[in-house]
Protein backbone atom coordinates (compact mmCIF):
# COMPACT_ATOMS: atom_id res chain seq x y z
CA UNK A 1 5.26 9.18 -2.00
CA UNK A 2 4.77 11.22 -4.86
CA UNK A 3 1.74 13.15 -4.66
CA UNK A 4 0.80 13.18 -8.32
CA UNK A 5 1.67 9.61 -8.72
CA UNK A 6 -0.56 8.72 -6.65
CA UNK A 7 -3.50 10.81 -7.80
CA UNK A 8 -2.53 9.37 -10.74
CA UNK A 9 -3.12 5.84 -9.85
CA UNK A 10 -6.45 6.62 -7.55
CA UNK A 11 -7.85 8.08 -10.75
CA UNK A 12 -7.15 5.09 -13.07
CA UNK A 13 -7.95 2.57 -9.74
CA UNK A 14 -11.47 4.41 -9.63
CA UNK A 15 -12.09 4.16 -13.47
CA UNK A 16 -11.15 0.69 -13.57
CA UNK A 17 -13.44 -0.93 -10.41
CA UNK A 18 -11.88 0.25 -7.20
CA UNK A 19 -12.45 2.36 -4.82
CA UNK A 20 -9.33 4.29 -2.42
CA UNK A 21 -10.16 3.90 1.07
CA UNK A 22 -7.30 5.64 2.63
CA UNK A 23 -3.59 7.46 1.68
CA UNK A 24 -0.98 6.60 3.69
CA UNK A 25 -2.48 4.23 5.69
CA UNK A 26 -0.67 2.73 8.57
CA UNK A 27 -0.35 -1.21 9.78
CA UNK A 28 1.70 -2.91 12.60
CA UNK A 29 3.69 -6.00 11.87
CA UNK A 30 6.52 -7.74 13.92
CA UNK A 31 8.78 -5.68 11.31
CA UNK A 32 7.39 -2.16 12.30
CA UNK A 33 4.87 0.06 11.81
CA UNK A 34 4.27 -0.66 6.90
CA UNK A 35 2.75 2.52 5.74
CA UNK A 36 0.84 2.40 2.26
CA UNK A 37 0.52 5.08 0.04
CA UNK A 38 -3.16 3.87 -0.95
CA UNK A 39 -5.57 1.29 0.15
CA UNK A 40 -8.21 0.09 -2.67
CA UNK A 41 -10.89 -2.03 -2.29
CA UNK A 42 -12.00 -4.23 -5.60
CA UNK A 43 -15.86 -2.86 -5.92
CA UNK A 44 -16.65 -6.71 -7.54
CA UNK A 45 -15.14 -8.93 -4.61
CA UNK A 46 -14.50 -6.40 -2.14
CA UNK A 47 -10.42 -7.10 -1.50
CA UNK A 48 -8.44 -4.71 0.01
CA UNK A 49 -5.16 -3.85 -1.33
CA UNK A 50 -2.33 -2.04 0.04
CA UNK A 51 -0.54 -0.06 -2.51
CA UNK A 52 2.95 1.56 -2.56
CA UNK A 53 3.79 4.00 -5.58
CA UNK A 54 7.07 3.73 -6.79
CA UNK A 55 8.23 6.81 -8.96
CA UNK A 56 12.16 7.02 -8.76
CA UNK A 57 14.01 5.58 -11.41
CA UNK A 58 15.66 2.88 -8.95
CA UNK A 59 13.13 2.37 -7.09
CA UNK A 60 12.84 -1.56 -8.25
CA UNK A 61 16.23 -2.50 -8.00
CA UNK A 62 16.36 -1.31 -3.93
CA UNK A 63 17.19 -3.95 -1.69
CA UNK A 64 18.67 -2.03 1.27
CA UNK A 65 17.36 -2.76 4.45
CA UNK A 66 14.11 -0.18 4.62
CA UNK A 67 13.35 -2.09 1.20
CA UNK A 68 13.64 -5.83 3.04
CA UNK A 69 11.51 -4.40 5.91
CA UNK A 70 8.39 -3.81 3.33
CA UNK A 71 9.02 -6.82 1.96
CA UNK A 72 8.43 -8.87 5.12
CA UNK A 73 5.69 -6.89 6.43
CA UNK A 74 3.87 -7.19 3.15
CA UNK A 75 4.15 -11.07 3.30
CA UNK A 76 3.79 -11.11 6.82
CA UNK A 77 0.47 -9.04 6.47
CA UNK A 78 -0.98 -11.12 3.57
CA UNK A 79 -0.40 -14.54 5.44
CA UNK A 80 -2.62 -13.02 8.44
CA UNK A 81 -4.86 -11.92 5.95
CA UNK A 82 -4.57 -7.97 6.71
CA UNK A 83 -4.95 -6.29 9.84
CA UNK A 84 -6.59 -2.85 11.14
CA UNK A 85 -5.01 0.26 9.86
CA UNK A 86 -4.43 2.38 12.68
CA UNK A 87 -4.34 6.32 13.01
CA UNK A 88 -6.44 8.59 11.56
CA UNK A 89 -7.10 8.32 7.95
């Protein structure tokens, strides 16, 4: 994660109805252990988000295996609805 970046993004999240809950925040799926760089929660409904900052120029066109693995956590996680972080935030 880019440190900035993210600062960055917290910053605009906060002006714009959200407030960060944790940086890199852990969660276990069947696919490993999906580490976000931020988790938001929407101050009107009160959903949580999971956010990953991208800041490398090729960071969109990945699709090694790492990049597959977040990819099936992140559905895996948002068909159960989210789970408990764990560690120490």
């Amino acid at each position: 994660m880019d440190a900035a970046g993210a600062d960055d993004f917290a910053i605009h999240a906060q002006r714009n109805g959200f407030d960060v809950l944790g940086r890199e925040v852990a969660v276990n799926t069947p696919f490993g252990q999906r580490k976000y760089d931020l988790v938001i929660r929407n101050r009107s409904t009160g959903v949580l988000t999971g956010v990953e900052i991208k800041s490398s120029p090729n960071a969109f066109s990945r699709f090694d295996a790492p990049a597959r693995l977040q990819l099936a956590a992140d559905r895996w996680l948002k068909r159960q609805g989210g789970l408990e972080a764990v560690g120490k935030n």
